[in-house]
PDB file of N, CA and C in Angstrom:
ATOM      1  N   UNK A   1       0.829  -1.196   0.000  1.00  0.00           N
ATOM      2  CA  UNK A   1       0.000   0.000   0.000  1.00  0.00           C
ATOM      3  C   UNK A   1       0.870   1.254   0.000  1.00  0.00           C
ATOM      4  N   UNK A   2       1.900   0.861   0.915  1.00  0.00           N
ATOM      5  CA  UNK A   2       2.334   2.941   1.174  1.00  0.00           C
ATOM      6  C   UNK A   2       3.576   2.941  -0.302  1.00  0.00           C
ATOM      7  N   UNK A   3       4.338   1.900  -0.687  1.00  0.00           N
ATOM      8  CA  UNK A   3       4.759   1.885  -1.770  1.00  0.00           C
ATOM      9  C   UNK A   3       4.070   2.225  -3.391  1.00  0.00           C
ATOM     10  N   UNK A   4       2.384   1.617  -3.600  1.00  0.00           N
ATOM     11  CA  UNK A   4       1.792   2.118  -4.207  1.00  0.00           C
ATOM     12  C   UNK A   4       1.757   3.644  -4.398  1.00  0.00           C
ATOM     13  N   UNK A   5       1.360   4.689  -3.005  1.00  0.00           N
ATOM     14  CA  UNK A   5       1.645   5.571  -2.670  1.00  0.00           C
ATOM     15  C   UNK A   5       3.098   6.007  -3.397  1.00  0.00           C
ATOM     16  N   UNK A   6       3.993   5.774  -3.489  1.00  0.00           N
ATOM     17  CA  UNK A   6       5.484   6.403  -3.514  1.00  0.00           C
ATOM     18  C   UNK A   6       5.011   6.468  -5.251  1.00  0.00           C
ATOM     19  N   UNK A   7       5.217   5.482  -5.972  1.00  0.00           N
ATOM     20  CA  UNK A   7       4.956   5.022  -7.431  1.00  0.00           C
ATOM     21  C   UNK A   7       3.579   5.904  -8.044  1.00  0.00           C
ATOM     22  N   UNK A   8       2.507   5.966  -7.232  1.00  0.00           N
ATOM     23  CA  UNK A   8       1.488   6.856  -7.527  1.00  0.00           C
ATOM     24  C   UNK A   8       1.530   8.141  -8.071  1.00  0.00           C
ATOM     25  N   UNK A   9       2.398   8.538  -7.449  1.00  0.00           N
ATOM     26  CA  UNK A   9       2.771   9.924  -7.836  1.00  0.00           C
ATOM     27  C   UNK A   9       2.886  10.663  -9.160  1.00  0.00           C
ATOM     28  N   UNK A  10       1.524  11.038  -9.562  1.00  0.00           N
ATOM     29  CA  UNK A  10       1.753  11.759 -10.784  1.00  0.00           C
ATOM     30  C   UNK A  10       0.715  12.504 -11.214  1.00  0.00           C
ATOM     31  N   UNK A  11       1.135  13.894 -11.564  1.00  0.00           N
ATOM     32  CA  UNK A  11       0.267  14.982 -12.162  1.00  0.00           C
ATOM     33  C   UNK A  11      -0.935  14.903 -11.656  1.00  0.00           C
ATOM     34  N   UNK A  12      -0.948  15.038 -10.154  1.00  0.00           N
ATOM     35  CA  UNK A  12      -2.140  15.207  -9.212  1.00  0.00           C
ATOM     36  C   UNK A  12      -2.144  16.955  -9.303  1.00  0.00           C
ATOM     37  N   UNK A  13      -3.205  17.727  -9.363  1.00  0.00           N
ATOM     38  CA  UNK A  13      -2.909  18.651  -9.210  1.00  0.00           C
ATOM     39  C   UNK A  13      -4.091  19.073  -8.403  1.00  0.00           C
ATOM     40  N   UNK A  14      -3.566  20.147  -7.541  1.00  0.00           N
ATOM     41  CA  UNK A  14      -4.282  20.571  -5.895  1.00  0.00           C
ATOM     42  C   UNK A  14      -4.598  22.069  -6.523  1.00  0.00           C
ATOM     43  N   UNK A  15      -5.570  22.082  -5.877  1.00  0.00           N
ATOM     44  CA  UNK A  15      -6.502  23.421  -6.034  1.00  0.00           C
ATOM     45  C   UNK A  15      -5.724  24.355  -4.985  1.00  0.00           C
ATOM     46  N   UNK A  16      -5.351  24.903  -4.876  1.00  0.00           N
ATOM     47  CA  UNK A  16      -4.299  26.032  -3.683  1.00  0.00           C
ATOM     48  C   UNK A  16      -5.402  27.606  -3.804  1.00  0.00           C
ATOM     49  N   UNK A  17      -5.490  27.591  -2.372  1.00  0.00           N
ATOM     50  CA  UNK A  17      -6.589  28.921  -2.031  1.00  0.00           C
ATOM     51  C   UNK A  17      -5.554  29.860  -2.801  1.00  0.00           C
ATOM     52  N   UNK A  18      -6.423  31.111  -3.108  1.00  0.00           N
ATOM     53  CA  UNK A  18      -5.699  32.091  -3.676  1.00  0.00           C
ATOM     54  C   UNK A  18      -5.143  32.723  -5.173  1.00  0.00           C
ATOM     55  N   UNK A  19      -4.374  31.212  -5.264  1.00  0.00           N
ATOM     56  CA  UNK A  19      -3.623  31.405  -6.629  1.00  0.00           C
ATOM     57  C   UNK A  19      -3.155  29.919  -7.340  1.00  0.00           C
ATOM     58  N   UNK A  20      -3.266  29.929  -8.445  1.00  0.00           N
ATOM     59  CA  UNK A  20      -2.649  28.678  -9.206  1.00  0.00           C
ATOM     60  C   UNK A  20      -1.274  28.440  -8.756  1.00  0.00           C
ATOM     61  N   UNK A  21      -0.624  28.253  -7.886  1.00  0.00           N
ATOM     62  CA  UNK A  21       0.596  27.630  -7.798  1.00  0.00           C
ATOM     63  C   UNK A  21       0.930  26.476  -8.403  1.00  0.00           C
ATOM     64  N   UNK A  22       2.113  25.917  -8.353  1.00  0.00           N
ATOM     65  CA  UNK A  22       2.207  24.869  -9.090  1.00  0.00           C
ATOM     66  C   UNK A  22       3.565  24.395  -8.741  1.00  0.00           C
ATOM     67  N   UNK A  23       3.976  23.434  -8.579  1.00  0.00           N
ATOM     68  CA  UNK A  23       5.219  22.793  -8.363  1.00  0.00           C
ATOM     69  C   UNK A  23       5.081  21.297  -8.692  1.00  0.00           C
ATOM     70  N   UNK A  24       6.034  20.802  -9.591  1.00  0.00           N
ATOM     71  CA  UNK A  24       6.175  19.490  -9.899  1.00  0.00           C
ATOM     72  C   UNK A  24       7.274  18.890  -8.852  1.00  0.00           C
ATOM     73  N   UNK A  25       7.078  17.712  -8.841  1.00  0.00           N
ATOM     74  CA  UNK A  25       8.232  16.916  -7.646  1.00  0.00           C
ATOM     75  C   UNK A  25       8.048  15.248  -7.900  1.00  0.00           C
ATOM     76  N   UNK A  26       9.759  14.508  -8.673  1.00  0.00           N
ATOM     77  CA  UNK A  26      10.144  13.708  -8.867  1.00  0.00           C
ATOM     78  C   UNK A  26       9.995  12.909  -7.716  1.00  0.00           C
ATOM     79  N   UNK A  27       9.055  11.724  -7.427  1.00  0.00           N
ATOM     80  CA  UNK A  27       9.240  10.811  -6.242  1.00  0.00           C
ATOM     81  C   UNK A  27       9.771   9.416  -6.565  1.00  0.00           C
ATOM     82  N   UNK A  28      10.191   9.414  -7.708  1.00  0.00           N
ATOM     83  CA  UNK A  28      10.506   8.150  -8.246  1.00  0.00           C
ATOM     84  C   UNK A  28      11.387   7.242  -7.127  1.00  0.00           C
ATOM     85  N   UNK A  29      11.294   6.191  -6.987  1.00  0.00           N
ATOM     86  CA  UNK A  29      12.150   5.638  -6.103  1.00  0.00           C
ATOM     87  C   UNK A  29      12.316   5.711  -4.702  1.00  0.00           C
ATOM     88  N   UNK A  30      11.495   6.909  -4.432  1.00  0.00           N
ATOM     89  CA  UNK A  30      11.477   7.228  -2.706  1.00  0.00           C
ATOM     90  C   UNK A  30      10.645   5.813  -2.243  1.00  0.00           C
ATOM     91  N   UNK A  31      10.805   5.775  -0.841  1.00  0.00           N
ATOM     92  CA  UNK A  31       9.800   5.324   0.059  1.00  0.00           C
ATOM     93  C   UNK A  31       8.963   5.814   0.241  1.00  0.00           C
ATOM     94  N   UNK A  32       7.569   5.817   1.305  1.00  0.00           N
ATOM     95  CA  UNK A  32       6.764   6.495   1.565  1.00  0.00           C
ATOM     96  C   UNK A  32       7.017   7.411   2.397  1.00  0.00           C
ATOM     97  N   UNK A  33       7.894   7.415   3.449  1.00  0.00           N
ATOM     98  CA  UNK A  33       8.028   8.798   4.060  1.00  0.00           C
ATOM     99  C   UNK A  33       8.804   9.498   3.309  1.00  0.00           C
ATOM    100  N   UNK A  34       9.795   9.267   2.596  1.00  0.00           N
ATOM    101  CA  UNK A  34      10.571  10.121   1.702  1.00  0.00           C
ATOM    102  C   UNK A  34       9.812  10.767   1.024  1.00  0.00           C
ATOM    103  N   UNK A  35       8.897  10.004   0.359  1.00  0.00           N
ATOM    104  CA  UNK A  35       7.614  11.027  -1.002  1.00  0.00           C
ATOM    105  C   UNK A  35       7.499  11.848  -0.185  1.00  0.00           C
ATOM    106  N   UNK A  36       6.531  11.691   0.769  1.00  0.00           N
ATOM    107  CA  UNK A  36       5.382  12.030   1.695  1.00  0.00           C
ATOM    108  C   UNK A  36       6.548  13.778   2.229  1.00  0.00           C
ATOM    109  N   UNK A  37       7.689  13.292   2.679  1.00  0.00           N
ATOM    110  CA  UNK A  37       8.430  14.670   3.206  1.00  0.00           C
ATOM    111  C   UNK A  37       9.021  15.930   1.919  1.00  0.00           C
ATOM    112  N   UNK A  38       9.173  14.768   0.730  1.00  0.00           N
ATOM    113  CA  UNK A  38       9.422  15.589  -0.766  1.00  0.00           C
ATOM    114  C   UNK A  38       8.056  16.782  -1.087  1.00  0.00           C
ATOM    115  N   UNK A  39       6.673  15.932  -0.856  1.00  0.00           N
ATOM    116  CA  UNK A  39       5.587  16.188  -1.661  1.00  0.00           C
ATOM    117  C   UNK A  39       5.337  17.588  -0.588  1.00  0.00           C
ATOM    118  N   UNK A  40       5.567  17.217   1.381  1.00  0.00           N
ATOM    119  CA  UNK A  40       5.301  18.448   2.065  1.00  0.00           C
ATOM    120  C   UNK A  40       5.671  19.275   1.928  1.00  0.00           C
ATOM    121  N   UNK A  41       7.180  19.677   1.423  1.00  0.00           N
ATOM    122  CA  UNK A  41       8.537  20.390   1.079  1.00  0.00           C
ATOM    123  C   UNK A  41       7.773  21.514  -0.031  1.00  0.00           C
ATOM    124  N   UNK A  42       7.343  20.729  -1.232  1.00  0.00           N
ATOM    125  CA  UNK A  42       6.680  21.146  -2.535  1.00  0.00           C
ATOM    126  C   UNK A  42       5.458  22.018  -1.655  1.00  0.00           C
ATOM    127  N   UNK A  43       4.642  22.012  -1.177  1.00  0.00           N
ATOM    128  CA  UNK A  43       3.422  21.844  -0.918  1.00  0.00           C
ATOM    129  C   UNK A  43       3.876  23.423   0.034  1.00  0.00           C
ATOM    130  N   UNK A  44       4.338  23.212   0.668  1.00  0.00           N
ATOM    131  CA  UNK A  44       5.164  24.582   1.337  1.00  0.00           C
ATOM    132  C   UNK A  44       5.480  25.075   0.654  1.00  0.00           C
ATOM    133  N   UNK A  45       6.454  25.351  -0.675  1.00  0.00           N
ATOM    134  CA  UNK A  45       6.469  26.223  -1.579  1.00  0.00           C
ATOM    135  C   UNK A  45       5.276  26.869  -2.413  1.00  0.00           C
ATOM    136  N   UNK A  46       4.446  26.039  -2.983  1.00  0.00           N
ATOM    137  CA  UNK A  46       3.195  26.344  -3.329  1.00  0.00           C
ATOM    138  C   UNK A  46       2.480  27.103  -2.777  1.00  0.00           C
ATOM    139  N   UNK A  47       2.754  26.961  -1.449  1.00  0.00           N
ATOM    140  CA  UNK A  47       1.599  27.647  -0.465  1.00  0.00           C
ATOM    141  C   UNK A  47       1.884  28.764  -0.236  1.00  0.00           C
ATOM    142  N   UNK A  48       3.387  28.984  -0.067  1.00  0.00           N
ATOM    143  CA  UNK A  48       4.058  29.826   0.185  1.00  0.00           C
ATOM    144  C   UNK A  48       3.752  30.994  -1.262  1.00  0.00           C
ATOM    145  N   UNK A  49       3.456  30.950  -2.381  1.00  0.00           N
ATOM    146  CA  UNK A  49       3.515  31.246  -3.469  1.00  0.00           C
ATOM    147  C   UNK A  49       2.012  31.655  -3.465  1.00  0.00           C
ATOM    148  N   UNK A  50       0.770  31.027  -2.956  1.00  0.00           N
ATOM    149  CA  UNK A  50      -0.217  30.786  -3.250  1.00  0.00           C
ATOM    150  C   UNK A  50      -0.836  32.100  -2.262  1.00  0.00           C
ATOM    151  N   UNK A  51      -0.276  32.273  -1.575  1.00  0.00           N
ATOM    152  CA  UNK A  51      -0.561  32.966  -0.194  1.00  0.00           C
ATOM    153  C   UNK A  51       0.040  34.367  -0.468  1.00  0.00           C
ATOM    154  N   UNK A  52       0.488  34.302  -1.112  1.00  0.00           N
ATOM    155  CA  UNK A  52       1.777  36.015  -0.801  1.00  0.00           C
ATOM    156  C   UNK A  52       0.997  37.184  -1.156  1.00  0.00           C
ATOM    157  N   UNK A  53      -0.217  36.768  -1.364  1.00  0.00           N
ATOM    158  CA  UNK A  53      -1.027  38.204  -1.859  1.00  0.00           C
ATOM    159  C   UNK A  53      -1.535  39.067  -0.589  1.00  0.00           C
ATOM    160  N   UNK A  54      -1.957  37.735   0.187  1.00  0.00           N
ATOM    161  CA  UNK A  54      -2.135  37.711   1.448  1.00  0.00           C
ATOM    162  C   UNK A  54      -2.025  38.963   2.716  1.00  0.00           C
ATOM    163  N   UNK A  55      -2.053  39.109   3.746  1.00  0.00           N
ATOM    164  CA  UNK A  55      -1.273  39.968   4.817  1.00  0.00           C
ATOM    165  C   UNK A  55      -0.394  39.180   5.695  1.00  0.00           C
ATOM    166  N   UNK A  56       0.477  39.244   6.326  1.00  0.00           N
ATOM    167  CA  UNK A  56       1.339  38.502   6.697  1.00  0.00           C
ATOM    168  C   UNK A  56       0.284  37.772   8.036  1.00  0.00           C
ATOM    169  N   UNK A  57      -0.555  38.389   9.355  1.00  0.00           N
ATOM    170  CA  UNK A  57      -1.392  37.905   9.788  1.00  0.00           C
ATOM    171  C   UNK A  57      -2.378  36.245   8.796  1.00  0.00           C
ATOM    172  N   UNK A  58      -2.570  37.116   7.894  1.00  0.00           N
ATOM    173  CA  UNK A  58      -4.010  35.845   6.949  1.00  0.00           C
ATOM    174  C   UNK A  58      -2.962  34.454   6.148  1.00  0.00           C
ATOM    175  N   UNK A  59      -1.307  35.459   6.064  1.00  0.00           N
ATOM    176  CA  UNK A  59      -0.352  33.747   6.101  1.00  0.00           C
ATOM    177  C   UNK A  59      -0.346  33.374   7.203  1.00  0.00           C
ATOM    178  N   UNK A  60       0.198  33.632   8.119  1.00  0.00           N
ATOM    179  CA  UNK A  60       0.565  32.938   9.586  1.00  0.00           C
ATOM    180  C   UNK A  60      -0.788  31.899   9.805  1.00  0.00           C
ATOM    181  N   UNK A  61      -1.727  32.338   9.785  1.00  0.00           N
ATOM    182  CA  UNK A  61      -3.005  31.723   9.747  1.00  0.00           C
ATOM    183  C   UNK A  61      -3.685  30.646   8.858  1.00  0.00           C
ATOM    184  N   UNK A  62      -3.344  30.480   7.715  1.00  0.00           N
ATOM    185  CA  UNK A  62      -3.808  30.101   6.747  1.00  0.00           C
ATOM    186  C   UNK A  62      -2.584  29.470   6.370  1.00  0.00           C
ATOM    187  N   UNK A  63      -1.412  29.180   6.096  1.00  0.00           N
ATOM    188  CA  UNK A  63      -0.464  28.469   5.734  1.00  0.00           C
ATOM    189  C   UNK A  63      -0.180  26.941   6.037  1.00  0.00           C
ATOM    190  N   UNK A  64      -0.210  26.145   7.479  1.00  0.00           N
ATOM    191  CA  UNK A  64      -0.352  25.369   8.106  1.00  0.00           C
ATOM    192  C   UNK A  64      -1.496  24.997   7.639  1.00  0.00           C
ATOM    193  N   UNK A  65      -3.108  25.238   7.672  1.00  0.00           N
ATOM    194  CA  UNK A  65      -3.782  24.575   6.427  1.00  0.00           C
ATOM    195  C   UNK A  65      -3.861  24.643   5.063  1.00  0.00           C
ATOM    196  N   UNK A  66      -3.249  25.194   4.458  1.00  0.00           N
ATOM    197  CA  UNK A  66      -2.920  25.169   2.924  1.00  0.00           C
ATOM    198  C   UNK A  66      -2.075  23.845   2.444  1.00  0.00           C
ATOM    199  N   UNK A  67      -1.222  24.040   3.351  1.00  0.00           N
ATOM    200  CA  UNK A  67       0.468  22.730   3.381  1.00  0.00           C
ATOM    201  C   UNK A  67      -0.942  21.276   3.518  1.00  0.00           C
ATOM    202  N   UNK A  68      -1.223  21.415   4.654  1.00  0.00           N
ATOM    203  CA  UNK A  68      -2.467  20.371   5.397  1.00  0.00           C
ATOM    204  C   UNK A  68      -2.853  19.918   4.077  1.00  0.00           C
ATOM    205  N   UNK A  69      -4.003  20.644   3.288  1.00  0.00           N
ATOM    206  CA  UNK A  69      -4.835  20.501   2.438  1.00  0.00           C
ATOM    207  C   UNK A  69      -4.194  19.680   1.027  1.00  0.00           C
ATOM    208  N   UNK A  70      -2.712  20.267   0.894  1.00  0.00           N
ATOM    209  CA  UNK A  70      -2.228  20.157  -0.495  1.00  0.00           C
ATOM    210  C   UNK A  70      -2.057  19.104  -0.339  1.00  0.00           C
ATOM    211  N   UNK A  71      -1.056  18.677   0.827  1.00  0.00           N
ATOM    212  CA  UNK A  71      -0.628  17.137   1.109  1.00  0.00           C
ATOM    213  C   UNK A  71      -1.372  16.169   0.719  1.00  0.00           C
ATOM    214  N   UNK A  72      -2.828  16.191   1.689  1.00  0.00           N
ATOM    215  CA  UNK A  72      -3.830  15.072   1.690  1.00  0.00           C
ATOM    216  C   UNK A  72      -4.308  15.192   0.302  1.00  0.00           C
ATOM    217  N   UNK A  73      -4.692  16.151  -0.328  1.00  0.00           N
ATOM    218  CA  UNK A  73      -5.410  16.006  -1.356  1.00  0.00           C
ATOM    219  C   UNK A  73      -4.336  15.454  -2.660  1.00  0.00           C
ATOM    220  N   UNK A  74      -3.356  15.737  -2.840  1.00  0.00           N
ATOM    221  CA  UNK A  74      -2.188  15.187  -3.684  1.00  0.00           C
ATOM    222  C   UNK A  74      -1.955  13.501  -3.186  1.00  0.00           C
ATOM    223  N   UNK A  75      -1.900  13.145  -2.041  1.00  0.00           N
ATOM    224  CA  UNK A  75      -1.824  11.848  -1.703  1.00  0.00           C
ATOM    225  C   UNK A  75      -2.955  11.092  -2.177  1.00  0.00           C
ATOM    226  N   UNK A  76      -3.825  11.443  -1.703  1.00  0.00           N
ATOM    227  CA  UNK A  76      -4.989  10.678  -2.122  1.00  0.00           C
ATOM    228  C   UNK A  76      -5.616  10.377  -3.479  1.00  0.00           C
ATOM    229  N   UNK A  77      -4.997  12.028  -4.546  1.00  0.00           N
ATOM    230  CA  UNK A  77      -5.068  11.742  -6.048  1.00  0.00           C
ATOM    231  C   UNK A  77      -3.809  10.524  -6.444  1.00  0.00           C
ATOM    232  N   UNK A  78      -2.707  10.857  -5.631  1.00  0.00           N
ATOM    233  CA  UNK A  78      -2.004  10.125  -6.195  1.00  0.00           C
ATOM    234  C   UNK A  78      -2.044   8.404  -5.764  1.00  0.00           C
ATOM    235  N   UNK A  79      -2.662   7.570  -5.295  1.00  0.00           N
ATOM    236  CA  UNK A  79      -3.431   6.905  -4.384  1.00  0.00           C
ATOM    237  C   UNK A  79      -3.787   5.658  -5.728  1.00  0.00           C
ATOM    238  N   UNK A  80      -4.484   6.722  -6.609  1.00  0.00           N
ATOM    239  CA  UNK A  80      -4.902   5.666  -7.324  1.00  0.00           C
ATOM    240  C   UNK A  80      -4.229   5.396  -9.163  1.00  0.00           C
ATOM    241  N   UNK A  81      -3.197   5.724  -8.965  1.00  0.00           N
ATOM    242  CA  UNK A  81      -2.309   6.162 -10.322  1.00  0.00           C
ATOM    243  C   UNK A  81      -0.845   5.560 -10.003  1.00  0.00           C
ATOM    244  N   UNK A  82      -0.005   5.326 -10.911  1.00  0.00           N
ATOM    245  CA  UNK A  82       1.287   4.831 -11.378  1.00  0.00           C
ATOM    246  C   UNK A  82       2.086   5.826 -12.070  1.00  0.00           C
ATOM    247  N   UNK A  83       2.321   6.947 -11.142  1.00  0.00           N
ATOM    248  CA  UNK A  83       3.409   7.674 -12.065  1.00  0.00           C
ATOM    249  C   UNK A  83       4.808   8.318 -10.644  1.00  0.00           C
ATOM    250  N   UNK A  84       5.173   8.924 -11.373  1.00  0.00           N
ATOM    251  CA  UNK A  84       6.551   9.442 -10.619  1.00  0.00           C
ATOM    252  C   UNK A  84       6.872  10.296  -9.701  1.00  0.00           C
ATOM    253  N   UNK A  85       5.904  11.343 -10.781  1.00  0.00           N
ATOM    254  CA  UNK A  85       6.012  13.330 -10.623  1.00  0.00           C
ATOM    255  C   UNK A  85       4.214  13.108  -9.858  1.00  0.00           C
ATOM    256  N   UNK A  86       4.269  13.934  -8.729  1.00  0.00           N
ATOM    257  CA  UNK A  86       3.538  14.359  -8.267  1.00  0.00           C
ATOM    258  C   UNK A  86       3.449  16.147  -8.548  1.00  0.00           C
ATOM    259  N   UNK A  87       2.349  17.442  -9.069  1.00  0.00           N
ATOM    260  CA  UNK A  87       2.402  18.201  -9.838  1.00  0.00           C
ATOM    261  C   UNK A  87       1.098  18.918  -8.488  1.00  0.00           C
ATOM    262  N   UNK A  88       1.760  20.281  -7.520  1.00  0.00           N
ATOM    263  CA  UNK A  88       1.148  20.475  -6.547  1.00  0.00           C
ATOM    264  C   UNK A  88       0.988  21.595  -6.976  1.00  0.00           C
TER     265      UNK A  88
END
């Protein structure tokens, strides 16, 4: 199962409050916590990107569920697919 997960990984793409962000991320070969810490990494940039229109208050606030949101929802697209690149 969590190996499916690692291999899953591909051109899931997450709806990010705000703004189209976008970040692609190679999981080929990881394990599952490896993806899983690659895909959070990504998912923080995105957010980080997604958010900046923002006030620094409505990031502090809203960032920690953005990361939250991207994660689960990218895992779970990627869940049922055979690819590499996960696309956040």
């Amino acid at each position: 199962m969590l190996r499916s997960l690692v291999i899953a990984a591909a051109l899931a793409v997450v709806a990010l409050p705000a703004a189209a962000a976008s970040v692609t991320v190679n999981i080929a070969g990881l394990d599952a916590s490896a993806a899983h810490a690659k895909i959070e990494r990504a998912a923080e940039q995105a957010c980080r990107v997604a958010l900046s229109d923002q006030s620094p208050i409505e990031q502090y606030y809203n960032h920690d569920a953005c990361i939250t949101e991207a994660v689960s929802t990218t895992e779970a697209k990627l869940a049922g697919s055979n690819h590499t690149f996960a696309k956040l």
